[in-house]
C-alpha atoms as a PDB file:
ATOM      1  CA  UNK A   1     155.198-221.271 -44.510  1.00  0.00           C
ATOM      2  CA  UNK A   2     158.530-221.542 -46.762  1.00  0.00           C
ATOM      3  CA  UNK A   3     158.603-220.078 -50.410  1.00  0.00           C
ATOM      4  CA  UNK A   4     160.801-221.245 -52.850  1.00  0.00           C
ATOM      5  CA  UNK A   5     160.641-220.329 -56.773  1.00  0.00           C
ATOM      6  CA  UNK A   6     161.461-222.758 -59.113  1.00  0.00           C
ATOM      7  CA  UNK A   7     161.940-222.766 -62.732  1.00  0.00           C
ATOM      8  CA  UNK A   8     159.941-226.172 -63.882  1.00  0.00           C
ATOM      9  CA  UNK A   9     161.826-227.476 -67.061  1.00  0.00           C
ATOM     10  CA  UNK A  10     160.813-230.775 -65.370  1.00  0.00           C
ATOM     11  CA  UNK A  11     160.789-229.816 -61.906  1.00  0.00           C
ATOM     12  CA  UNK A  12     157.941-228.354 -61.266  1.00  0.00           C
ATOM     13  CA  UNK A  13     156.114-231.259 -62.930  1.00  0.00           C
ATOM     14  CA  UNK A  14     158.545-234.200 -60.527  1.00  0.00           C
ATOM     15  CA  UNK A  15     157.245-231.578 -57.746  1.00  0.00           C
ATOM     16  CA  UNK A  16     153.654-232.162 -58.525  1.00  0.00           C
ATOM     17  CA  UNK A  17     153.487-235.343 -59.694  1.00  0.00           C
ATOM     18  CA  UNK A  18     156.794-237.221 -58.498  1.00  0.00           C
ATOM     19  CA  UNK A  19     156.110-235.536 -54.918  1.00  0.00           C
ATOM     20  CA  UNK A  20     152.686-234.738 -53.374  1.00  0.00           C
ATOM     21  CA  UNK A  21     151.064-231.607 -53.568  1.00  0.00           C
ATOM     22  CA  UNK A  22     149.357-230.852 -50.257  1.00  0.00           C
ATOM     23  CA  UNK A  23     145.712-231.748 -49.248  1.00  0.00           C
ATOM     24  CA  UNK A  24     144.765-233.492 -52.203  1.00  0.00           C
ATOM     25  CA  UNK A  25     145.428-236.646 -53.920  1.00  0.00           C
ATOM     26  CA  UNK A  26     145.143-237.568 -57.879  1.00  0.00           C
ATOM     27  CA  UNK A  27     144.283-240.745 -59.585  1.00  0.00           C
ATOM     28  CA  UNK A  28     147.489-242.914 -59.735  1.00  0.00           C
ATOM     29  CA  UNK A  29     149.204-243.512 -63.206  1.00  0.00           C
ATOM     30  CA  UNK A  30     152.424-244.331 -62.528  1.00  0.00           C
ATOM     31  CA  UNK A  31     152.074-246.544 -59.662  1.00  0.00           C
ATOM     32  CA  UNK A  32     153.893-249.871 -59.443  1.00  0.00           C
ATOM     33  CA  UNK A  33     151.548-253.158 -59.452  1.00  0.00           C
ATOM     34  CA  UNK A  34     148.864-250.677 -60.034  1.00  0.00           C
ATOM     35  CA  UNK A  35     146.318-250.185 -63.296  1.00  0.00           C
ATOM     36  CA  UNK A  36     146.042-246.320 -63.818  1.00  0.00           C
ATOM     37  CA  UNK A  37     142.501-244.738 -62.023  1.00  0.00           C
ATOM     38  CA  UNK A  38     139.675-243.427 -63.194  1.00  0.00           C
ATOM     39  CA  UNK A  39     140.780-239.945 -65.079  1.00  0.00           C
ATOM     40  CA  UNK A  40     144.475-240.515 -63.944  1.00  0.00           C
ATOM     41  CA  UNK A  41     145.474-240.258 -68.297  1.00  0.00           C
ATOM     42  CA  UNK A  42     143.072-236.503 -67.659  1.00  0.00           C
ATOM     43  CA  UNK A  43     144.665-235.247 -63.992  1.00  0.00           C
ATOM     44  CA  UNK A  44     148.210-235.972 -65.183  1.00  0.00           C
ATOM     45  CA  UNK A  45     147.908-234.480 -68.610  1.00  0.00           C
ATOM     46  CA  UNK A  46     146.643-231.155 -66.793  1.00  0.00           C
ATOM     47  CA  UNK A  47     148.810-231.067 -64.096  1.00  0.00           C
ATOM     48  CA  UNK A  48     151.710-231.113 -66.852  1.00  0.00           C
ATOM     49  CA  UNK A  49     150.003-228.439 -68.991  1.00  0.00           C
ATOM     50  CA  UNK A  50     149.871-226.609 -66.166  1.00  0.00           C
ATOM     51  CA  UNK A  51     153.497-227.075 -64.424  1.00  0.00           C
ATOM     52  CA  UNK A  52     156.026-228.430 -67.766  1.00  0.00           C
ATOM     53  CA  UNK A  53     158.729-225.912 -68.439  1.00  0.00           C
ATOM     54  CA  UNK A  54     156.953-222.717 -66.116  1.00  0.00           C
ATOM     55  CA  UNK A  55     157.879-220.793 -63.373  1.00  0.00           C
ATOM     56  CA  UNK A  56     156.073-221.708 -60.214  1.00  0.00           C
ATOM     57  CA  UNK A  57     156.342-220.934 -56.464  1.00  0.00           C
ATOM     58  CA  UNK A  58     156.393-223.834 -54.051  1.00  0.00           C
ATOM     59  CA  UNK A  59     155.820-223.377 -50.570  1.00  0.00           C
ATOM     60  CA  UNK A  60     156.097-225.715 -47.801  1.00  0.00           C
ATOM     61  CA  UNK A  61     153.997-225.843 -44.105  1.00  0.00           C
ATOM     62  CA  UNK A  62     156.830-225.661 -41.456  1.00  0.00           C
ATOM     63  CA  UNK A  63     156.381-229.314 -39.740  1.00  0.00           C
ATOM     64  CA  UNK A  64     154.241-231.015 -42.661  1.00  0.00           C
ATOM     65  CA  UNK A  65     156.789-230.796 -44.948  1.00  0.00           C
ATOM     66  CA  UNK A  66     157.278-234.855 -45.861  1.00  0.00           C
ATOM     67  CA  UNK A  67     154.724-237.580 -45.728  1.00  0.00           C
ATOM     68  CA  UNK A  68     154.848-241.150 -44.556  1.00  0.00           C
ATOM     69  CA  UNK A  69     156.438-242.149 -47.714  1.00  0.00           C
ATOM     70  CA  UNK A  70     159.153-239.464 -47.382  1.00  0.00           C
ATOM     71  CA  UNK A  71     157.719-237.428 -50.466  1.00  0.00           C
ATOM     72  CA  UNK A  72     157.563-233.686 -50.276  1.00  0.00           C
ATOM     73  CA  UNK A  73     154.535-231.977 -49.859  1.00  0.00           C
ATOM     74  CA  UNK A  74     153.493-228.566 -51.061  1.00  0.00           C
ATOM     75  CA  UNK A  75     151.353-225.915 -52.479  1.00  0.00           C
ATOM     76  CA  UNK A  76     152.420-225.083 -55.905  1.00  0.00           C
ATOM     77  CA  UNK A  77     151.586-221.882 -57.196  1.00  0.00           C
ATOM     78  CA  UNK A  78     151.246-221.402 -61.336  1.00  0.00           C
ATOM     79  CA  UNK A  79     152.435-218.438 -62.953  1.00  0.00           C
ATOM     80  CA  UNK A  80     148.696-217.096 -62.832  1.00  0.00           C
ATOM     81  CA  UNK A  81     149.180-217.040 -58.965  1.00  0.00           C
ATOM     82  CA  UNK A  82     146.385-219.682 -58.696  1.00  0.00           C
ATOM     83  CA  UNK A  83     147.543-222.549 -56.406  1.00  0.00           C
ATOM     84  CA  UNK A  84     147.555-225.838 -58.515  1.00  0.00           C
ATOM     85  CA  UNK A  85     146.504-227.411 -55.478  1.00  0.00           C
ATOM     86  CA  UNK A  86     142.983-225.946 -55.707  1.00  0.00           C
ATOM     87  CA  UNK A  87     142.705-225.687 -59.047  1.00  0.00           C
ATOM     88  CA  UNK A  88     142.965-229.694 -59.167  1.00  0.00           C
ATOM     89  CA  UNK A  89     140.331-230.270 -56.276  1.00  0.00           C
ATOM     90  CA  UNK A  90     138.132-227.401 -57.723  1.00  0.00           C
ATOM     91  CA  UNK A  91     138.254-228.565 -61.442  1.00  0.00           C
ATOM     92  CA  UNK A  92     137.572-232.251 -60.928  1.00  0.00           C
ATOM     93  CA  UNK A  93     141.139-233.351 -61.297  1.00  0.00           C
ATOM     94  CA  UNK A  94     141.748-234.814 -57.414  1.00  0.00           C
ATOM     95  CA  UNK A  95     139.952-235.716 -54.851  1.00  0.00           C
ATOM     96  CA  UNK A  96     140.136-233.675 -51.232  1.00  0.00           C
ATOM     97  CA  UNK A  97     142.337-235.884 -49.023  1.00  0.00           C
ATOM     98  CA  UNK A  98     140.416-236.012 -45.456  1.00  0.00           C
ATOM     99  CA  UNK A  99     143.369-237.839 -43.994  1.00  0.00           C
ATOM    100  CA  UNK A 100     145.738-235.410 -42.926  1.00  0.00           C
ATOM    101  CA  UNK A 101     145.118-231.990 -41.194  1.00  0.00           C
ATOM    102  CA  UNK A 102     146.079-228.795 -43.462  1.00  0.00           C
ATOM    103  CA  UNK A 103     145.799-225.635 -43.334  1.00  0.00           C
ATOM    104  CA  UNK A 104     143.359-225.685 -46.550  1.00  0.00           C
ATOM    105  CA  UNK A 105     141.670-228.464 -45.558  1.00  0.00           C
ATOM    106  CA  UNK A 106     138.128-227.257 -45.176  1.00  0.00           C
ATOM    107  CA  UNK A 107     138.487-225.263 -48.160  1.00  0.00           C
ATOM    108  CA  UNK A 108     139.153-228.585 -50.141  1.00  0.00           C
ATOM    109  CA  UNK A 109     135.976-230.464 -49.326  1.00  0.00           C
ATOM    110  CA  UNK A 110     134.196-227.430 -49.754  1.00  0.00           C
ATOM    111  CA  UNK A 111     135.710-227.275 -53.484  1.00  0.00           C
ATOM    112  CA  UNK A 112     135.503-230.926 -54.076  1.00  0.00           C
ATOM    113  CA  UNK A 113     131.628-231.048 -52.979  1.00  0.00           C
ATOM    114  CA  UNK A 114     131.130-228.143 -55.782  1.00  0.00           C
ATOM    115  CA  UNK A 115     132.886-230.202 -58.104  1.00  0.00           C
ATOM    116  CA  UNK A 116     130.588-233.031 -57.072  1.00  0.00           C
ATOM    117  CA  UNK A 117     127.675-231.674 -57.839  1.00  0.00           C
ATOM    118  CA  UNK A 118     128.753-230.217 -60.993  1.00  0.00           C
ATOM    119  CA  UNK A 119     130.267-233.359 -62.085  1.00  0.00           C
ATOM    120  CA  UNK A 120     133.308-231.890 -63.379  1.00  0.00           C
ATOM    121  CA  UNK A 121     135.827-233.911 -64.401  1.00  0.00           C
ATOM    122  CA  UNK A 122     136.310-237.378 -62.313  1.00  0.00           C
ATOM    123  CA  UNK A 123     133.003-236.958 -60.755  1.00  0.00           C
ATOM    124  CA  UNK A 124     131.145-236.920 -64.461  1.00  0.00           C
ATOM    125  CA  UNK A 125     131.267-240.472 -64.443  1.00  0.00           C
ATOM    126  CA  UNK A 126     132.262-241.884 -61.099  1.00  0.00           C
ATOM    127  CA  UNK A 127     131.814-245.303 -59.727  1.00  0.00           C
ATOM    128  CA  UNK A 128     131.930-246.332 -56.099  1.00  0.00           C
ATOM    129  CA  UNK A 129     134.938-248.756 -57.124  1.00  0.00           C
ATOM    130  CA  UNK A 130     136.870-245.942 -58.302  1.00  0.00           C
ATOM    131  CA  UNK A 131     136.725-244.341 -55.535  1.00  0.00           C
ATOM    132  CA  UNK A 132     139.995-244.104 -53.406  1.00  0.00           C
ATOM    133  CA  UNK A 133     139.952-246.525 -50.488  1.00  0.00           C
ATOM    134  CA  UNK A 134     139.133-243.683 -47.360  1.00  0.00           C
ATOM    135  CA  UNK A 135     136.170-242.740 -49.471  1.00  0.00           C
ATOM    136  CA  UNK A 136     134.720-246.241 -49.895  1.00  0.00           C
ATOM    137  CA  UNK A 137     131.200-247.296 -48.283  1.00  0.00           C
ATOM    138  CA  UNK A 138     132.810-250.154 -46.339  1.00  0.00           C
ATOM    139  CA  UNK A 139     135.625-247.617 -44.940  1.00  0.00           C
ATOM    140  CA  UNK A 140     133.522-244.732 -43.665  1.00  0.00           C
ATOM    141  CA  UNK A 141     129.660-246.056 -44.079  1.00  0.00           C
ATOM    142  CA  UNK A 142     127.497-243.197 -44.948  1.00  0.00           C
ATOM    143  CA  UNK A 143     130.333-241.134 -45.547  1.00  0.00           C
ATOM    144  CA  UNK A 144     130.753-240.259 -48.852  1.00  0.00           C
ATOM    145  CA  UNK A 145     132.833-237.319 -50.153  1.00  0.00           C
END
Protein backbone atom coordinates (compact mmCIF):
# COMPACT_ATOMS: atom_id res chain seq x y z
CA UNK A 1 0.00 0.00 0.00
CA UNK A 2 1.19 3.71 -1.02
CA UNK A 3 0.92 6.68 1.55
CA UNK A 4 0.71 10.01 0.54
CA UNK A 5 -0.19 13.12 2.94
CA UNK A 6 -2.11 15.73 1.69
CA UNK A 7 -3.09 19.01 2.94
CA UNK A 8 -7.08 19.18 1.96
CA UNK A 9 -7.85 22.97 1.33
CA UNK A 10 -10.11 21.29 -1.28
CA UNK A 11 -8.25 18.30 -2.01
CA UNK A 12 -8.91 16.09 0.31
CA UNK A 13 -12.64 16.74 -0.18
CA UNK A 14 -12.15 16.30 -4.64
CA UNK A 15 -10.26 13.05 -3.18
CA UNK A 16 -13.28 11.80 -1.39
CA UNK A 17 -15.93 12.95 -3.17
CA UNK A 18 -14.59 13.91 -6.80
CA UNK A 19 -12.64 10.40 -6.69
CA UNK A 20 -13.79 7.19 -4.94
CA UNK A 21 -12.83 6.20 -1.68
CA UNK A 22 -12.26 2.45 -1.61
CA UNK A 23 -14.88 -0.30 -0.77
CA UNK A 24 -17.72 1.81 -0.33
CA UNK A 25 -20.00 3.87 -2.29
CA UNK A 26 -22.22 7.10 -1.17
CA UNK A 27 -25.51 8.33 -2.36
CA UNK A 28 -24.92 10.38 -5.59
CA UNK A 29 -25.43 14.26 -5.49
CA UNK A 30 -23.63 15.51 -8.08
CA UNK A 31 -24.31 13.11 -10.72
CA UNK A 32 -25.27 14.20 -14.24
CA UNK A 33 -29.00 13.21 -15.43
CA UNK A 34 -29.30 12.03 -11.93
CA UNK A 35 -31.80 13.33 -8.86
CA UNK A 36 -29.59 13.29 -5.64
CA UNK A 37 -30.21 9.74 -3.35
CA UNK A 38 -31.60 9.07 -0.40
CA UNK A 39 -29.22 10.95 2.38
CA UNK A 40 -26.78 12.06 -0.47
CA UNK A 41 -27.51 16.21 1.01
CA UNK A 42 -26.35 14.06 4.79
CA UNK A 43 -23.16 11.75 3.35
CA UNK A 44 -21.75 14.73 1.44
CA UNK A 45 -22.18 17.31 4.13
CA UNK A 46 -20.14 14.82 6.50
CA UNK A 47 -17.70 13.73 4.30
CA UNK A 48 -16.82 17.61 3.89
CA UNK A 49 -16.91 18.25 7.66
CA UNK A 50 -14.77 15.66 7.90
CA UNK A 51 -12.09 16.21 4.92
CA UNK A 52 -12.53 20.49 3.98
CA UNK A 53 -9.32 22.31 4.69
CA UNK A 54 -7.52 19.13 7.02
CA UNK A 55 -4.66 17.18 6.81
CA UNK A 56 -5.32 13.64 5.77
CA UNK A 57 -3.29 10.58 4.64
CA UNK A 58 -4.33 8.84 1.46
CA UNK A 59 -3.16 5.58 0.64
CA UNK A 60 -3.55 3.62 -2.39
CA UNK A 61 -3.69 -0.60 -2.92
CA UNK A 62 -0.77 -1.29 -5.38
CA UNK A 63 -2.89 -2.66 -8.57
CA UNK A 64 -6.47 -1.24 -7.48
CA UNK A 65 -5.47 2.04 -7.70
CA UNK A 66 -8.19 3.41 -10.58
CA UNK A 67 -11.63 2.14 -11.31
CA UNK A 68 -13.51 1.53 -14.50
CA UNK A 69 -14.27 5.12 -14.76
CA UNK A 70 -10.58 6.09 -14.35
CA UNK A 71 -11.26 7.71 -10.80
CA UNK A 72 -8.80 7.15 -8.03
CA UNK A 73 -9.49 5.02 -5.34
CA UNK A 74 -8.32 5.17 -1.76
CA UNK A 75 -8.46 4.97 1.92
CA UNK A 76 -8.42 8.34 3.40
CA UNK A 77 -7.29 8.70 6.75
CA UNK A 78 -8.67 11.93 9.01
CA UNK A 79 -6.49 13.68 11.25
CA UNK A 80 -8.00 11.43 14.17
CA UNK A 81 -6.27 8.46 12.34
CA UNK A 82 -9.76 6.94 11.75
CA UNK A 83 -10.10 5.90 8.06
CA UNK A 84 -13.04 7.95 6.50
CA UNK A 85 -13.69 4.97 4.62
CA UNK A 86 -15.10 3.13 7.66
CA UNK A 87 -16.30 5.75 9.39
CA UNK A 88 -18.85 6.33 6.34
CA UNK A 89 -19.92 2.53 6.10
CA UNK A 90 -19.96 2.30 9.98
CA UNK A 91 -21.98 5.58 10.61
CA UNK A 92 -24.71 5.09 8.03
CA UNK A 93 -23.24 7.43 5.49
CA UNK A 94 -22.43 4.64 2.46
CA UNK A 95 -23.30 1.60 1.67
CA UNK A 96 -20.52 -1.50 1.58
CA UNK A 97 -19.77 -1.97 -2.14
CA UNK A 98 -19.84 -5.98 -2.71
CA UNK A 99 -18.61 -5.44 -6.23
CA UNK A 100 -15.06 -5.26 -6.13
CA UNK A 101 -12.56 -7.33 -4.00
CA UNK A 102 -10.61 -5.18 -1.19
CA UNK A 103 -8.64 -5.71 1.24
CA UNK A 104 -11.41 -4.34 3.83
CA UNK A 105 -14.02 -5.85 2.25
CA UNK A 106 -15.39 -8.20 4.85
CA UNK A 107 -14.89 -5.68 7.39
CA UNK A 108 -17.38 -3.38 5.40
CA UNK A 109 -20.42 -5.62 5.35
CA UNK A 110 -19.71 -6.49 8.71
CA UNK A 111 -19.95 -2.56 9.59
CA UNK A 112 -22.73 -1.87 7.24
CA UNK A 113 -24.95 -4.88 8.74
CA UNK A 114 -24.34 -3.05 12.32
CA UNK A 115 -25.40 0.01 10.84
CA UNK A 116 -28.42 -1.86 9.53
CA UNK A 117 -29.69 -2.91 12.39
CA UNK A 118 -29.14 0.19 14.21
CA UNK A 119 -30.63 2.19 11.55
CA UNK A 120 -28.13 4.79 11.57
CA UNK A 121 -28.19 7.19 9.17
CA UNK A 122 -29.45 6.00 5.48
CA UNK A 123 -30.77 2.87 6.89
CA UNK A 124 -33.28 4.95 9.44
CA UNK A 125 -35.57 5.30 6.74
CA UNK A 126 -34.67 3.17 3.78
CA UNK A 127 -36.75 2.07 0.91
CA UNK A 128 -36.07 -0.81 -1.43
CA UNK A 129 -36.09 1.88 -4.38
CA UNK A 130 -33.37 3.67 -2.83
CA UNK A 131 -31.41 1.15 -2.72
CA UNK A 132 -28.35 1.12 -5.16
CA UNK A 133 -28.95 -1.13 -8.15
CA UNK A 134 -26.48 -4.43 -6.92
CA UNK A 135 -28.54 -4.36 -3.77
CA UNK A 136 -31.97 -4.49 -5.42
CA UNK A 137 -34.40 -7.66 -5.02
CA UNK A 138 -34.56 -8.17 -8.79
CA UNK A 139 -30.53 -8.03 -8.99
CA UNK A 140 -29.53 -10.48 -6.28
CA UNK A 141 -33.08 -12.11 -5.04
CA UNK A 142 -32.90 -12.80 -1.42
CA UNK A 143 -29.88 -10.94 -1.14
CA UNK A 144 -30.20 -8.02 0.66
CA UNK A 145 -27.34 -6.06 2.28
Amino acid sequence: MATYAAHAAQNAFRMAVFNDVCGEDTPETVKPNTPPQHFGKEASEFTKAACLGKTVRVELVEGHTRDKYDRLLAYIYLPDGRCLNTVLVAEGYAYADPRYDHPHKDEYARLQARAKKAKLGLWKDLKPEDLPYYYQPQTQPGRMP
